[in-house]
PDB file of N, CA and C in Angstrom:
ATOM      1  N   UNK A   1      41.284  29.228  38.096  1.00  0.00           N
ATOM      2  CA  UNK A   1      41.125  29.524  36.703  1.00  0.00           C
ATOM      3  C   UNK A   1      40.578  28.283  35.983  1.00  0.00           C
ATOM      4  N   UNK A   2      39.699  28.256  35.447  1.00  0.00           N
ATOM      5  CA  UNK A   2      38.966  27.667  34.662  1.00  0.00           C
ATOM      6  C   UNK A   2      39.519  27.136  33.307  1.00  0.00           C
ATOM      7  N   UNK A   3      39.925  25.868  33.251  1.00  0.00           N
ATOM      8  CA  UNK A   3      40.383  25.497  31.651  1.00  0.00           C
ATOM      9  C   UNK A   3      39.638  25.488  30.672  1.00  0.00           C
ATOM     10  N   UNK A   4      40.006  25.706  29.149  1.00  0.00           N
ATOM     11  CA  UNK A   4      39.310  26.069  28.252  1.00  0.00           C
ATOM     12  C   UNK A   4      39.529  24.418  27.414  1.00  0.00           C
ATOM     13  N   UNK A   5      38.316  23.888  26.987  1.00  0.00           N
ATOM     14  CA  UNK A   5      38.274  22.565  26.552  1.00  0.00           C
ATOM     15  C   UNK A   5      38.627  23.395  25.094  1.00  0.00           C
ATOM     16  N   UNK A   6      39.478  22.016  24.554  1.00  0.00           N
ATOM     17  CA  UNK A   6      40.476  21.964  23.622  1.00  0.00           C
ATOM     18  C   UNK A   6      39.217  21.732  22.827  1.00  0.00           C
ATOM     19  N   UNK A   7      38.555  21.977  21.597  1.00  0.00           N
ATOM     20  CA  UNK A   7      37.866  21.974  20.202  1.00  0.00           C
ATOM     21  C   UNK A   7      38.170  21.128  19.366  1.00  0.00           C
ATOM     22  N   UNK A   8      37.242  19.987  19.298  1.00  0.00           N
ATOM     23  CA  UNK A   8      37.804  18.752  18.375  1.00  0.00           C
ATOM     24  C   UNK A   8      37.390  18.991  16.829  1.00  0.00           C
ATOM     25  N   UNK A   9      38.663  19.024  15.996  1.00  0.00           N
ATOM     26  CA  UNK A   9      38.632  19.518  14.847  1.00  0.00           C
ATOM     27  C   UNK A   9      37.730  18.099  14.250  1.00  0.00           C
ATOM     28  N   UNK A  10      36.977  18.591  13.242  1.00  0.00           N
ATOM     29  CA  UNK A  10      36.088  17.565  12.479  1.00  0.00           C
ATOM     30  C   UNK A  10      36.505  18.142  11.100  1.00  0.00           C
ATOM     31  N   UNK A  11      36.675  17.166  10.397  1.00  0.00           N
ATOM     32  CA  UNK A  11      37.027  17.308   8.680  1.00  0.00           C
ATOM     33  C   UNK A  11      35.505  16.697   7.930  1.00  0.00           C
ATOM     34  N   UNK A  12      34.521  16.106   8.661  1.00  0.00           N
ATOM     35  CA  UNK A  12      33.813  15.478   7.999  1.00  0.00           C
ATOM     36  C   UNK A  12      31.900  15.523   8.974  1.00  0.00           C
ATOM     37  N   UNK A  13      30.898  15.513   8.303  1.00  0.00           N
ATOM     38  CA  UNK A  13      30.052  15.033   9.572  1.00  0.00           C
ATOM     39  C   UNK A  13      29.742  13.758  10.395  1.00  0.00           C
ATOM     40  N   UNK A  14      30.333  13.042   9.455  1.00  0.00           N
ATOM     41  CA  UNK A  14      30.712  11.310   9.835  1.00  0.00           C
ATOM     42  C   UNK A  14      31.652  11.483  10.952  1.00  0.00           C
ATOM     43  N   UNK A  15      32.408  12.389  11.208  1.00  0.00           N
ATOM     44  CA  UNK A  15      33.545  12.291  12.782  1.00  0.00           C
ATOM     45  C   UNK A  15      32.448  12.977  13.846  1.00  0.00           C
ATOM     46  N   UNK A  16      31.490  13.367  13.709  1.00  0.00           N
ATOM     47  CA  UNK A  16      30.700  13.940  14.869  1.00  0.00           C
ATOM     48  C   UNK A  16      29.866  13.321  15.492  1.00  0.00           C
ATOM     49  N   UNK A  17      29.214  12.085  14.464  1.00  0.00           N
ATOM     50  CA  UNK A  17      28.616  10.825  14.944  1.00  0.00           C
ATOM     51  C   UNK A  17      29.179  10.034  16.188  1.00  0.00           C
ATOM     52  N   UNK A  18      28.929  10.063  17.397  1.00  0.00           N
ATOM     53  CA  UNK A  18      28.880   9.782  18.446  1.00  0.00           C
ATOM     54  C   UNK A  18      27.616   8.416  19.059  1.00  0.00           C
ATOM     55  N   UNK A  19      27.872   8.279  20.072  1.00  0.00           N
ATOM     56  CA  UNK A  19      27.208   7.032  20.469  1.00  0.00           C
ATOM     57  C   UNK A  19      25.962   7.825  21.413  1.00  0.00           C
ATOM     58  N   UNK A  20      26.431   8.747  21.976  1.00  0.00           N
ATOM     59  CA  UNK A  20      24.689  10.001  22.213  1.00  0.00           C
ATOM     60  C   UNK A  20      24.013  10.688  21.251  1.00  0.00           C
ATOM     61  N   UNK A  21      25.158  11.008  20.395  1.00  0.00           N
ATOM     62  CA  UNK A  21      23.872  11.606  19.118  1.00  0.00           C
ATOM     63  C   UNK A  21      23.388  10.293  18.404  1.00  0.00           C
ATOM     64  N   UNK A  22      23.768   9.300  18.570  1.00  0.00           N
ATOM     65  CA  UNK A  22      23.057   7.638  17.533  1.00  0.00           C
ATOM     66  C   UNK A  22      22.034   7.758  18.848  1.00  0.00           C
ATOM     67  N   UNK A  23      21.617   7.926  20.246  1.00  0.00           N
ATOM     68  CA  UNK A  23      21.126   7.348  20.904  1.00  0.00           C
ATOM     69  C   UNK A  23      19.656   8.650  21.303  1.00  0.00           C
ATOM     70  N   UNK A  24      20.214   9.698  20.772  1.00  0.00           N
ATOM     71  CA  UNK A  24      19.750  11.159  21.235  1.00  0.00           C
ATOM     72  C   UNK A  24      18.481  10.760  19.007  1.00  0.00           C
ATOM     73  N   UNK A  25      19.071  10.288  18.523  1.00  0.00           N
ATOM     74  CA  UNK A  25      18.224  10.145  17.036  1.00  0.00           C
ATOM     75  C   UNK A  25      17.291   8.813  17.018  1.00  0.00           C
ATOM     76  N   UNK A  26      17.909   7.654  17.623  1.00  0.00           N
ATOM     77  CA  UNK A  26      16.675   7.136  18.041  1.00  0.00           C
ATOM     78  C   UNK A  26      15.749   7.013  19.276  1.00  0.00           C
ATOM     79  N   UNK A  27      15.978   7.909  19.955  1.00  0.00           N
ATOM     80  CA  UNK A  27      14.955   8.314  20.642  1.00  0.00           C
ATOM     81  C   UNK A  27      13.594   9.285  20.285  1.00  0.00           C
ATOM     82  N   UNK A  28      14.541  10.240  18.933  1.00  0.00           N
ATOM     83  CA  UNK A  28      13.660  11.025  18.338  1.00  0.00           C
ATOM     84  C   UNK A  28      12.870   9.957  17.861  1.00  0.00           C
ATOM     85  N   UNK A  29      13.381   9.404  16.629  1.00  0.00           N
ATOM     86  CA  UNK A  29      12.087   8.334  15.590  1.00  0.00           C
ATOM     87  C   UNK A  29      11.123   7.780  16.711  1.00  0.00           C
ATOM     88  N   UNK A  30      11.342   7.041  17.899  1.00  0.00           N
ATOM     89  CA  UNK A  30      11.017   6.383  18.892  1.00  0.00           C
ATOM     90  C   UNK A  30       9.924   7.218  19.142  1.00  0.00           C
ATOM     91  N   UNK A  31       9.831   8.550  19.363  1.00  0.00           N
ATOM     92  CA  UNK A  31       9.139   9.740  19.897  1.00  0.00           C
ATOM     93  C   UNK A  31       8.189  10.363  18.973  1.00  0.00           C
ATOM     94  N   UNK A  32       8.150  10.056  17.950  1.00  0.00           N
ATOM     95  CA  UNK A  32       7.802  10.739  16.604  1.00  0.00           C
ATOM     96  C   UNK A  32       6.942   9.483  16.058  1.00  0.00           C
ATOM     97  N   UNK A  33       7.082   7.877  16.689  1.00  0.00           N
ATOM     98  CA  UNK A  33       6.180   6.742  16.238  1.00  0.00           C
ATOM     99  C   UNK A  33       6.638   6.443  14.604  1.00  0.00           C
ATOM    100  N   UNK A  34       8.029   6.446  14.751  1.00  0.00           N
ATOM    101  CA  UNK A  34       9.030   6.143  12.963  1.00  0.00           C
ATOM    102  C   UNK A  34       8.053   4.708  12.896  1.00  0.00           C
ATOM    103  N   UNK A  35       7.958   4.703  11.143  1.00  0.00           N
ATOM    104  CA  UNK A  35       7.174   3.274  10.938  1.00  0.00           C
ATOM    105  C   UNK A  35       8.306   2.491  10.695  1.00  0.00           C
ATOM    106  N   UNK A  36       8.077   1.082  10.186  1.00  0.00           N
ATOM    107  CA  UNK A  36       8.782   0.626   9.386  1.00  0.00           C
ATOM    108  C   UNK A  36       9.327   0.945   8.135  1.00  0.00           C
ATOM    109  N   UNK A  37      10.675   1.029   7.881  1.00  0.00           N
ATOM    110  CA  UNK A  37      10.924   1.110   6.880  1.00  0.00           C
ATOM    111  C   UNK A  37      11.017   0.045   5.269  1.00  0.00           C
ATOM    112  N   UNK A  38      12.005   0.298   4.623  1.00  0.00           N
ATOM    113  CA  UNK A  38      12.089  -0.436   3.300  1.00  0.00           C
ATOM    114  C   UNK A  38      12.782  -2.185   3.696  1.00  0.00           C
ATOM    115  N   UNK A  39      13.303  -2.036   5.098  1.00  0.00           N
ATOM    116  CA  UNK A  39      12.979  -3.937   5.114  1.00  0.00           C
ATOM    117  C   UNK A  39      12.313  -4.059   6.741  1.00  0.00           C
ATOM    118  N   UNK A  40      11.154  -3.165   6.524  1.00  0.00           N
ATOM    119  CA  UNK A  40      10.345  -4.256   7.467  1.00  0.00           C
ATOM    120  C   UNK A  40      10.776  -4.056   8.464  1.00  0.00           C
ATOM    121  N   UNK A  41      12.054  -3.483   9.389  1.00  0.00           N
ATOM    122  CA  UNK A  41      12.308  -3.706  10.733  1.00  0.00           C
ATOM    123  C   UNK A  41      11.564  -2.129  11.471  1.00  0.00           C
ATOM    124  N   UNK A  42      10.883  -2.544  12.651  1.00  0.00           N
ATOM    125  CA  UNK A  42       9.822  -1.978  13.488  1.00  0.00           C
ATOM    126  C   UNK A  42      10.276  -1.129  14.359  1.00  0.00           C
ATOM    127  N   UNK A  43      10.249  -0.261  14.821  1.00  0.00           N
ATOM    128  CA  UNK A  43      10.873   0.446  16.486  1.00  0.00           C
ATOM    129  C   UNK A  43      11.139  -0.529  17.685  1.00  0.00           C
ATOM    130  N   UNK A  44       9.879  -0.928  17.662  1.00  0.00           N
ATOM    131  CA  UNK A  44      10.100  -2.335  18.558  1.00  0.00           C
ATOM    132  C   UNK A  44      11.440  -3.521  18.037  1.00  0.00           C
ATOM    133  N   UNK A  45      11.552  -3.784  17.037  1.00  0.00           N
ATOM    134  CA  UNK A  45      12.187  -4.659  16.618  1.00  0.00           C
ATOM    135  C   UNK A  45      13.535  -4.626  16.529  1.00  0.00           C
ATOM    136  N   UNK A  46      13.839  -2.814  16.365  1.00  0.00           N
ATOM    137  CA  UNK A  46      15.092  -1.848  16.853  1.00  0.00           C
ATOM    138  C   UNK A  46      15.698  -1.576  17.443  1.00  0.00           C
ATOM    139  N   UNK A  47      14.559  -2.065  18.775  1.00  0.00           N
ATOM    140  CA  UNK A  47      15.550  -1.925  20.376  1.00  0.00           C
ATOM    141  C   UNK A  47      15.142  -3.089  20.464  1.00  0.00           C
ATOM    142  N   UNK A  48      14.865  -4.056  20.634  1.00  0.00           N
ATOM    143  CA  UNK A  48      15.316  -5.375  20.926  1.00  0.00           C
ATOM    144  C   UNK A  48      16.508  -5.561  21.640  1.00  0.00           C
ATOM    145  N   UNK A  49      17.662  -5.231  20.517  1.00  0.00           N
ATOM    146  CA  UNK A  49      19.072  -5.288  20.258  1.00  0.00           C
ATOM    147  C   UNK A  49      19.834  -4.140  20.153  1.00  0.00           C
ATOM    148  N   UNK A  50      19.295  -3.006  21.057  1.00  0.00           N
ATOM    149  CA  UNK A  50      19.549  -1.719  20.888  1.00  0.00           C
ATOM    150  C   UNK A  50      21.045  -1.204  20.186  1.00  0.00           C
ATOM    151  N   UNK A  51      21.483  -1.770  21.584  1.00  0.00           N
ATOM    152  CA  UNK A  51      22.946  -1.268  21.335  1.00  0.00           C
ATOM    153  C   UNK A  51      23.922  -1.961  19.877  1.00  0.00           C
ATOM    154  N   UNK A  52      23.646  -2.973  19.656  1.00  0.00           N
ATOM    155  CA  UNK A  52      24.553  -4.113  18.887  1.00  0.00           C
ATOM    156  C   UNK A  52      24.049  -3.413  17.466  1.00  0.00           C
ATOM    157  N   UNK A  53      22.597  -2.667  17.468  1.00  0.00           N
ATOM    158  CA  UNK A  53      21.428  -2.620  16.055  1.00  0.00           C
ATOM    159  C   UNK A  53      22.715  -1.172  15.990  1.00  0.00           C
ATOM    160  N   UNK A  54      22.773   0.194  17.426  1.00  0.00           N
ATOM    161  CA  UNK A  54      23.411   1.451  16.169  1.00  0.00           C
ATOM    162  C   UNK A  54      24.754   1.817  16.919  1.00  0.00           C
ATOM    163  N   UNK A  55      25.152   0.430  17.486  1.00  0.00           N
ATOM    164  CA  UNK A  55      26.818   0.239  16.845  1.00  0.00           C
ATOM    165  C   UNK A  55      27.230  -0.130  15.700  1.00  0.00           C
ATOM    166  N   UNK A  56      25.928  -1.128  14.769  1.00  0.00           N
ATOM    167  CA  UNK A  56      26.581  -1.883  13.341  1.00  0.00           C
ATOM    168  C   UNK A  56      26.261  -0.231  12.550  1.00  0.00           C
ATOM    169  N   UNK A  57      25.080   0.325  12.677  1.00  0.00           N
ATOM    170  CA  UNK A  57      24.683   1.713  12.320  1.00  0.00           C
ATOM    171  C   UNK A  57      25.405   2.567  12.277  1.00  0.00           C
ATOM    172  N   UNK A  58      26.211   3.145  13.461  1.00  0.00           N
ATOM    173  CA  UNK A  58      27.184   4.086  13.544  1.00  0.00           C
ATOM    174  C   UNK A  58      28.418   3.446  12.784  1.00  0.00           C
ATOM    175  N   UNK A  59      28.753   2.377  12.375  1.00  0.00           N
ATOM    176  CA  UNK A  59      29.601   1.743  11.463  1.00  0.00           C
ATOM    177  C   UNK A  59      29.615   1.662   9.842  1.00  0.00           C
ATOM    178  N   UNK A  60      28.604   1.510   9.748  1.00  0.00           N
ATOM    179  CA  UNK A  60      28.024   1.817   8.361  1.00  0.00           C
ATOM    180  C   UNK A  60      28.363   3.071   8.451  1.00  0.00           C
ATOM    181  N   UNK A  61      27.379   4.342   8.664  1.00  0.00           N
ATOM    182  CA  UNK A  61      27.983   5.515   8.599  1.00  0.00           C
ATOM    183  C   UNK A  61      28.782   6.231   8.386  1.00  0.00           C
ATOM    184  N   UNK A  62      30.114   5.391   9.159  1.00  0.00           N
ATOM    185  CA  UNK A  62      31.500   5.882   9.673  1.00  0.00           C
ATOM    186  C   UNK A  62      32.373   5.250   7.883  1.00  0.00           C
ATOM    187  N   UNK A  63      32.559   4.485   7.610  1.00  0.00           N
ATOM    188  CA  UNK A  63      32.592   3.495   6.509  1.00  0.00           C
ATOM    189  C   UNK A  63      32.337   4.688   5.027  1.00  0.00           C
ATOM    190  N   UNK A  64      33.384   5.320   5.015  1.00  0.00           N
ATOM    191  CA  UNK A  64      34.091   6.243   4.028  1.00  0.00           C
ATOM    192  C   UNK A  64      33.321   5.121   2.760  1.00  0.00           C
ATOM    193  N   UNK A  65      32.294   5.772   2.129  1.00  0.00           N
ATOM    194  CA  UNK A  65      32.028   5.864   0.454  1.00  0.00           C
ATOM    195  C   UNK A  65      31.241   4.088   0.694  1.00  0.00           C
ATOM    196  N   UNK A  66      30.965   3.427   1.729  1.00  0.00           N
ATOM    197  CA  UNK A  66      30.298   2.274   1.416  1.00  0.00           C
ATOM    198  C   UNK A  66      28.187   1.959   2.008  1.00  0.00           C
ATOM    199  N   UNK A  67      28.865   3.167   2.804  1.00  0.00           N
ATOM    200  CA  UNK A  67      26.826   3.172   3.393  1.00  0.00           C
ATOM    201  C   UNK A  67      26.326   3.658   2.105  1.00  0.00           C
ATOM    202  N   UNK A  68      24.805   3.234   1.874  1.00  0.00           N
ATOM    203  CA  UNK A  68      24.263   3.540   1.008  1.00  0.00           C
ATOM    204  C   UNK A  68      22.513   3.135   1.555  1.00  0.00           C
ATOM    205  N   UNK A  69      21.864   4.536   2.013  1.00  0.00           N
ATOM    206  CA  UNK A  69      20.876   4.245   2.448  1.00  0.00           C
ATOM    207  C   UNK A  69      19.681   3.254   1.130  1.00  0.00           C
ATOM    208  N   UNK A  70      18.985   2.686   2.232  1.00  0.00           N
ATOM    209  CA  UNK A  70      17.827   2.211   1.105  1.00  0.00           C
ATOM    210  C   UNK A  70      16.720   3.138   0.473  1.00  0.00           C
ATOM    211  N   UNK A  71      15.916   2.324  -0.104  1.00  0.00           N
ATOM    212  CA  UNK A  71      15.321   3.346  -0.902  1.00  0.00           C
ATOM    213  C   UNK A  71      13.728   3.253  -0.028  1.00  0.00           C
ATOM    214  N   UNK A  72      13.017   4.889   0.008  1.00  0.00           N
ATOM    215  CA  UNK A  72      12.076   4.901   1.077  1.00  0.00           C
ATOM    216  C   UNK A  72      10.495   4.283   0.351  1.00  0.00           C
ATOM    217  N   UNK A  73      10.019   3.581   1.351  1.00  0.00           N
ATOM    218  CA  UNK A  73       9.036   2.974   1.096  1.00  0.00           C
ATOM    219  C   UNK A  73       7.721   4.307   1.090  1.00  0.00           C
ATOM    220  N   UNK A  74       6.627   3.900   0.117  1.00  0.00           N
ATOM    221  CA  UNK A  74       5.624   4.804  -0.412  1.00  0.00           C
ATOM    222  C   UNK A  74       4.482   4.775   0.426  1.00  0.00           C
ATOM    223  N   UNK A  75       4.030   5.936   1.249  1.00  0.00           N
ATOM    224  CA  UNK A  75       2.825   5.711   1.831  1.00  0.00           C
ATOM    225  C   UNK A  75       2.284   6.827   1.188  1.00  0.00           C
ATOM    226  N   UNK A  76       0.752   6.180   1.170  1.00  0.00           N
ATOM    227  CA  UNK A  76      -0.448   6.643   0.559  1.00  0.00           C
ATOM    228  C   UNK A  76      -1.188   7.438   1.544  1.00  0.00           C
ATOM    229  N   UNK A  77      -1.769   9.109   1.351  1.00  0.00           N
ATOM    230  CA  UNK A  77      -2.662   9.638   2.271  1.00  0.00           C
ATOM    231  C   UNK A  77      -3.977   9.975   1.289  1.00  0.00           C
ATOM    232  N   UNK A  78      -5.013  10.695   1.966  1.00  0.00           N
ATOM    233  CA  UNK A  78      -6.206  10.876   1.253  1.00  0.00           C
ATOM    234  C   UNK A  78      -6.035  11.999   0.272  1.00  0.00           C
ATOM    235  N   UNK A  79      -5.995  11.955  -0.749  1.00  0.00           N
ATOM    236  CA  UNK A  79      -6.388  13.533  -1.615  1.00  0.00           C
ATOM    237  C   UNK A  79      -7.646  14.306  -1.048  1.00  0.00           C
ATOM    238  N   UNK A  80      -8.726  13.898  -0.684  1.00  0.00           N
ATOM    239  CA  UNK A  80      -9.540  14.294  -0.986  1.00  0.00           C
ATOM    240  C   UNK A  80     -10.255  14.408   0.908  1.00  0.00           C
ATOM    241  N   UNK A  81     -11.165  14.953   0.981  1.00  0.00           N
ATOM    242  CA  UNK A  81     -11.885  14.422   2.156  1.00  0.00           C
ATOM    243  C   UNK A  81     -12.743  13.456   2.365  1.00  0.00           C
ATOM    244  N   UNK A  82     -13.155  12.970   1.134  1.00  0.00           N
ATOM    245  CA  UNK A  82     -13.932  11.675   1.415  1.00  0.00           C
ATOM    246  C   UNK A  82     -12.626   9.976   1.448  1.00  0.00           C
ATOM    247  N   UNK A  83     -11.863  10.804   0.933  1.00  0.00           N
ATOM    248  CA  UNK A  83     -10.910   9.512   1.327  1.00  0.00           C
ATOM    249  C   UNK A  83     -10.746   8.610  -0.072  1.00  0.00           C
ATOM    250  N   UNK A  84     -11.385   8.952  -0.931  1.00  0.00           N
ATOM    251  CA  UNK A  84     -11.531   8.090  -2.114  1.00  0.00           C
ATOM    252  C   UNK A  84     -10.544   8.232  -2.908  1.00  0.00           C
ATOM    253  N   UNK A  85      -9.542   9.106  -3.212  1.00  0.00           N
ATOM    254  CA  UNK A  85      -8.518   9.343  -3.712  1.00  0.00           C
ATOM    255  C   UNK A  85      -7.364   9.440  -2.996  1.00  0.00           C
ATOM    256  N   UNK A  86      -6.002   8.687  -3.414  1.00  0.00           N
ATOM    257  CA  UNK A  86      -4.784   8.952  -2.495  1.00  0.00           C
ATOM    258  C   UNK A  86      -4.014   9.604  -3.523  1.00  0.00           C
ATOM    259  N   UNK A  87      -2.941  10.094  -2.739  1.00  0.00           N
ATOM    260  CA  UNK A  87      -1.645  10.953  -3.200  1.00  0.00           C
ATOM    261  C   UNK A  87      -0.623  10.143  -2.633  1.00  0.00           C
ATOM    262  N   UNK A  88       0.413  10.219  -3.143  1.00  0.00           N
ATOM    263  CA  UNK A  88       2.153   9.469  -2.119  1.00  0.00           C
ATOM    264  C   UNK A  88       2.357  11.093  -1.430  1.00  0.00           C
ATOM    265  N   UNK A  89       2.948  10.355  -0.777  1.00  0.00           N
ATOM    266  CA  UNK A  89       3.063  11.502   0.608  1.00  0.00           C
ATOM    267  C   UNK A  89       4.460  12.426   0.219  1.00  0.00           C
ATOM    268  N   UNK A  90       5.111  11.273  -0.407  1.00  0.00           N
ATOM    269  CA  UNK A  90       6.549  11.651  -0.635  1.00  0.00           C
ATOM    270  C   UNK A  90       7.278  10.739  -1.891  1.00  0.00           C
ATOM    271  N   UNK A  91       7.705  11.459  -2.464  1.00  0.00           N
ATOM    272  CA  UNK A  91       8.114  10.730  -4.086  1.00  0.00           C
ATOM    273  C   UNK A  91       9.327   9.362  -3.552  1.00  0.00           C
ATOM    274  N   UNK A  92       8.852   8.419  -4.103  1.00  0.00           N
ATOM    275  CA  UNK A  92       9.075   7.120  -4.069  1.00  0.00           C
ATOM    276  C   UNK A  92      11.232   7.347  -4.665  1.00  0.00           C
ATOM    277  N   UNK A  93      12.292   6.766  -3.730  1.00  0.00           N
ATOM    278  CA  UNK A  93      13.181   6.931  -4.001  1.00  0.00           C
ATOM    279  C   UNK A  93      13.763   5.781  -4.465  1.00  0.00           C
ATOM    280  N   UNK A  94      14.840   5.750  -5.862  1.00  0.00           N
ATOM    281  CA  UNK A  94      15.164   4.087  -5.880  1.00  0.00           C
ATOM    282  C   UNK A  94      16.816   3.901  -5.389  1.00  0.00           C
TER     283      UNK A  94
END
């Protein structure tokens, strides 16, 4: 007979954060060519220090009412087809 795994109650989505889903999300950005963000640090520059970079990450996270993401940096695409006009891709957050 086959045991039935016990269901880990979660009160929050911060208790579901795991060290495969931190590792299963940057593999996505990794996969997807994530740019730099609002200070400058690179994909490359991310895994350097893989593990130490989204253990402090999964900490922040975890950290009831003190994470507070930054604000996203503005990239410019073409309006137009000649390229002479840009649009923000995505409204600038502060």
């Amino acid at each position: 007979m086959e045991k039935k795994k016990k269901k880990q109650r979660v009160h929050s989505l911060t208790g579901r954060i795991d060290d495969k889903l931190m590792m299963q999300a940057f593999k996505a950005v990794k996969r997807n060519r994530g740019a730099a963000g609002i200070d400058k640090v690179s994909i490359a520059m991310f895994e350097e220090n893989l593990e130490a970079n989204l253990a402090s990450l999964k900490s922040d996270l975890k950290t009831r009412n003190k994470f507070v993401p930054k604000s996203l940096r503005r990239v410019w695409i073409p309006k137009d087809a000649k390229g002479k006009k840009l649009r923000p891709l995505r409204p600038q957050k502060a």
